[in-house]
N, C-alpha and C. Protein backbone atom coordinates (compact mmCIF):
# COMPACT_ATOMS: atom_id res chain seq x y z
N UNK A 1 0.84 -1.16 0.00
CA UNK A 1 0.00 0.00 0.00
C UNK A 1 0.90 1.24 0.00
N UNK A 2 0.83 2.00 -0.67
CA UNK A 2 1.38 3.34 -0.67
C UNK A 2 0.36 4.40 -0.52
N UNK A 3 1.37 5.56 0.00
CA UNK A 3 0.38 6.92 0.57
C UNK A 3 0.87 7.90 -0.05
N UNK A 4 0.14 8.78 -0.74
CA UNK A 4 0.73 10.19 -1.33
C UNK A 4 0.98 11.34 -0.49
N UNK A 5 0.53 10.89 0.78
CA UNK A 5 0.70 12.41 1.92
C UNK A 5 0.59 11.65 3.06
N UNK A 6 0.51 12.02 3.96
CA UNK A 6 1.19 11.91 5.51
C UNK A 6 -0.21 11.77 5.81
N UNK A 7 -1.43 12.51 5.74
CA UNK A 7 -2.58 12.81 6.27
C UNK A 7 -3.28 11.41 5.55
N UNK A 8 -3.00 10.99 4.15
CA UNK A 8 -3.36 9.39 3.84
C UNK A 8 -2.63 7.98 5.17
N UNK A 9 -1.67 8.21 4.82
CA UNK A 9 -1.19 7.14 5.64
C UNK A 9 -1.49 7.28 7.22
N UNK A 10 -1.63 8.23 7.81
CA UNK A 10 -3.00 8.55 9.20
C UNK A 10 -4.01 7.59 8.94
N UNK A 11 -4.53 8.46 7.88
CA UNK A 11 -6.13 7.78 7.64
C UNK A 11 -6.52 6.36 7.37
N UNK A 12 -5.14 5.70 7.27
CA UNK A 12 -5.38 4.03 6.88
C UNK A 12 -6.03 3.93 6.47
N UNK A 13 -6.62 4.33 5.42
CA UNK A 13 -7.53 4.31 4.05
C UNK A 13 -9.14 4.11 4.72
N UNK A 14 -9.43 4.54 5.82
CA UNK A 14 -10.12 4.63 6.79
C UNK A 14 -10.65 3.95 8.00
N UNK A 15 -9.47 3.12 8.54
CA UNK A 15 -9.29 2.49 9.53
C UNK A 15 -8.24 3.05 10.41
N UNK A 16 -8.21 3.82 10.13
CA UNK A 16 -6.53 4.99 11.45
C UNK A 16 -7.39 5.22 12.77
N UNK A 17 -8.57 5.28 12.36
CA UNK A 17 -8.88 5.10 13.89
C UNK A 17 -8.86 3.93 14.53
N UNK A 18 -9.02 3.03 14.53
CA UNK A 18 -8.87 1.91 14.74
C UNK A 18 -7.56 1.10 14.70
N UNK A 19 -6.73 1.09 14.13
CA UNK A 19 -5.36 0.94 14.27
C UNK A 19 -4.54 2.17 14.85
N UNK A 20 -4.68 3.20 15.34
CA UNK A 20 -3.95 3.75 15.81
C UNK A 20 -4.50 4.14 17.03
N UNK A 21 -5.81 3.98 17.23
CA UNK A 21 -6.46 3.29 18.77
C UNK A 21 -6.04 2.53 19.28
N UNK A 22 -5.71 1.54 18.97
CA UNK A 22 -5.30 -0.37 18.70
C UNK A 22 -3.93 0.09 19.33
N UNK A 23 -2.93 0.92 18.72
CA UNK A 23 -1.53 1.19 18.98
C UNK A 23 -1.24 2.38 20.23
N UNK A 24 -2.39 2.98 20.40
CA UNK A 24 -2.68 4.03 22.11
C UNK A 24 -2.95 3.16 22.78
N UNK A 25 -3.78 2.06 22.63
CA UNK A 25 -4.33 1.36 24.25
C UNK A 25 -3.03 0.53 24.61
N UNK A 26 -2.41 0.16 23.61
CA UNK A 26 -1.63 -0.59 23.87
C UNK A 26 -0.23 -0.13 24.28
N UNK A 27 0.34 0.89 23.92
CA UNK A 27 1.08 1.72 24.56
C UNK A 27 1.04 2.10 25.34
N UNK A 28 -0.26 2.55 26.40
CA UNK A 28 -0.40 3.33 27.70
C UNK A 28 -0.37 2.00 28.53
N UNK A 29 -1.18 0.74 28.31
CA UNK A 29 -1.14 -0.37 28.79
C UNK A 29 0.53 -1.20 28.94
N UNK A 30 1.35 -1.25 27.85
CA UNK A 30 2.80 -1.03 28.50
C UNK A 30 3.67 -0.34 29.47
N UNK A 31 3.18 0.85 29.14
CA UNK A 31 3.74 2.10 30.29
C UNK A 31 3.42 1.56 31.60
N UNK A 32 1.74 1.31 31.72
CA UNK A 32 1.25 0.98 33.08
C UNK A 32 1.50 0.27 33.48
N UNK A 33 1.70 -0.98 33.55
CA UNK A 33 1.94 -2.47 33.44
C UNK A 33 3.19 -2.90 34.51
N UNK A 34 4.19 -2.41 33.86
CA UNK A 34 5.05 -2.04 34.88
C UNK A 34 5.40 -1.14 36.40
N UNK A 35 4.51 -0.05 36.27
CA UNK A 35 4.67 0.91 37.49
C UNK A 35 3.41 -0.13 38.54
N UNK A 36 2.57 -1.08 37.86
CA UNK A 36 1.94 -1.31 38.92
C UNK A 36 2.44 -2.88 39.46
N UNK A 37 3.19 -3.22 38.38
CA UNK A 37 3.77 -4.86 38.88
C UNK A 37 5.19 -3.76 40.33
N UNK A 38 5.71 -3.21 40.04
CA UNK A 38 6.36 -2.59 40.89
C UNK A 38 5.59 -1.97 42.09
N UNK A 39 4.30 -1.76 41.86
CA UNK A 39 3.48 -1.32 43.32
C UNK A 39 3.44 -2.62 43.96
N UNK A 40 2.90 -3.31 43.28
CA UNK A 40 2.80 -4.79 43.90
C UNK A 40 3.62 -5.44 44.41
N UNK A 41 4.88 -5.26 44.17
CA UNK A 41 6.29 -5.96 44.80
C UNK A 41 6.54 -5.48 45.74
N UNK A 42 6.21 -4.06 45.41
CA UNK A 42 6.54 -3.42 47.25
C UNK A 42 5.64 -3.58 48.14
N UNK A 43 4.10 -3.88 47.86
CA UNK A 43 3.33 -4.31 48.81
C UNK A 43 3.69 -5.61 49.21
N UNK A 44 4.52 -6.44 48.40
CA UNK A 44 4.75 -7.91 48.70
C UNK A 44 5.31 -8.06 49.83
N UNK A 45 6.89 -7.40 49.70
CA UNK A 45 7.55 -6.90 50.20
C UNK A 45 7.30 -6.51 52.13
N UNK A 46 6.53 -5.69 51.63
CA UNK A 46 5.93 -4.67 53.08
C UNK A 46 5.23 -5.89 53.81
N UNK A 47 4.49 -6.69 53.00
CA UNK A 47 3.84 -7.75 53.57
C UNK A 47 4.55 -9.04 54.68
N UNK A 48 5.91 -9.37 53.39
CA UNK A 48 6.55 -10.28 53.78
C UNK A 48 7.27 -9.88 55.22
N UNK A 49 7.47 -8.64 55.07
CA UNK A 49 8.23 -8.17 56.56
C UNK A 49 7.87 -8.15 57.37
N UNK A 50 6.20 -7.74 57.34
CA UNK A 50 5.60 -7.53 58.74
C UNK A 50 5.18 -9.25 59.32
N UNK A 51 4.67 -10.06 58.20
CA UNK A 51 4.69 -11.52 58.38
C UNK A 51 5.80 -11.85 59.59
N UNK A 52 7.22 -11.49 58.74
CA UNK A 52 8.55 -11.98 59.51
C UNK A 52 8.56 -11.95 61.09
N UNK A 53 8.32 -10.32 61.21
CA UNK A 53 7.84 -9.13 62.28
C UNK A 53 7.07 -10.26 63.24
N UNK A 54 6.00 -10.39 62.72
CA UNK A 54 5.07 -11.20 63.53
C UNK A 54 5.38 -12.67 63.84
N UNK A 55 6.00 -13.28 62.86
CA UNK A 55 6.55 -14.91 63.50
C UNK A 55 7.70 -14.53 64.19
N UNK A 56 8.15 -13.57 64.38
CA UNK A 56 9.13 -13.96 65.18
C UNK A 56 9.37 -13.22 66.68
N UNK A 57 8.02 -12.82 66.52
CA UNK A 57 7.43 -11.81 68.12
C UNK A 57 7.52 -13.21 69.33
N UNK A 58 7.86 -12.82 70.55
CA UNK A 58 7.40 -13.84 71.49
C UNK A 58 5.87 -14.00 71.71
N UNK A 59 5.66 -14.87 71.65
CA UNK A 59 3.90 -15.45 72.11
C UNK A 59 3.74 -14.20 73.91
C-alpha cells in the first residue's frame, strides 16, 4: 500500500482510527503495566516483613 501524503497514511484508508487506537491502548497499557507490577512488589515486600515481624514476636 502506498500513501501520497502523511494525512493518507493517518487515515489508513479509513481504519486509522482503529489501528492507531489499537496502537494508544496498547502503549499506555505497557507504560502501566510495569509501574503497577512494581506497586505490587513493594506491597509484597511490606507484607513479607511484617509476616517476619510477627513470626518472630514472642507469644
Amino acid at each position: 500500500m502506498q500513501w501520497h501524503s502523511l494525512a493518507e497514511f493517518f487515515a489508513m484508508g479509513g481504519y486509522g482510527l482503529y489501528v492507531w487506537g489499537s496502537y494508544g491502548v496498547a502503549a499506555v497499557l505497557m507504560l502501566t503495566e510495569p509501574a503497577l507490577a512494581a506497586s505490587r512488589h513493594a506491597r509484597a515486600l511490606i507484607a513479607a516483613k511484617s509476616a517476619e515481624v510477627w513470626k518472630e514476636s514472642p507469644p
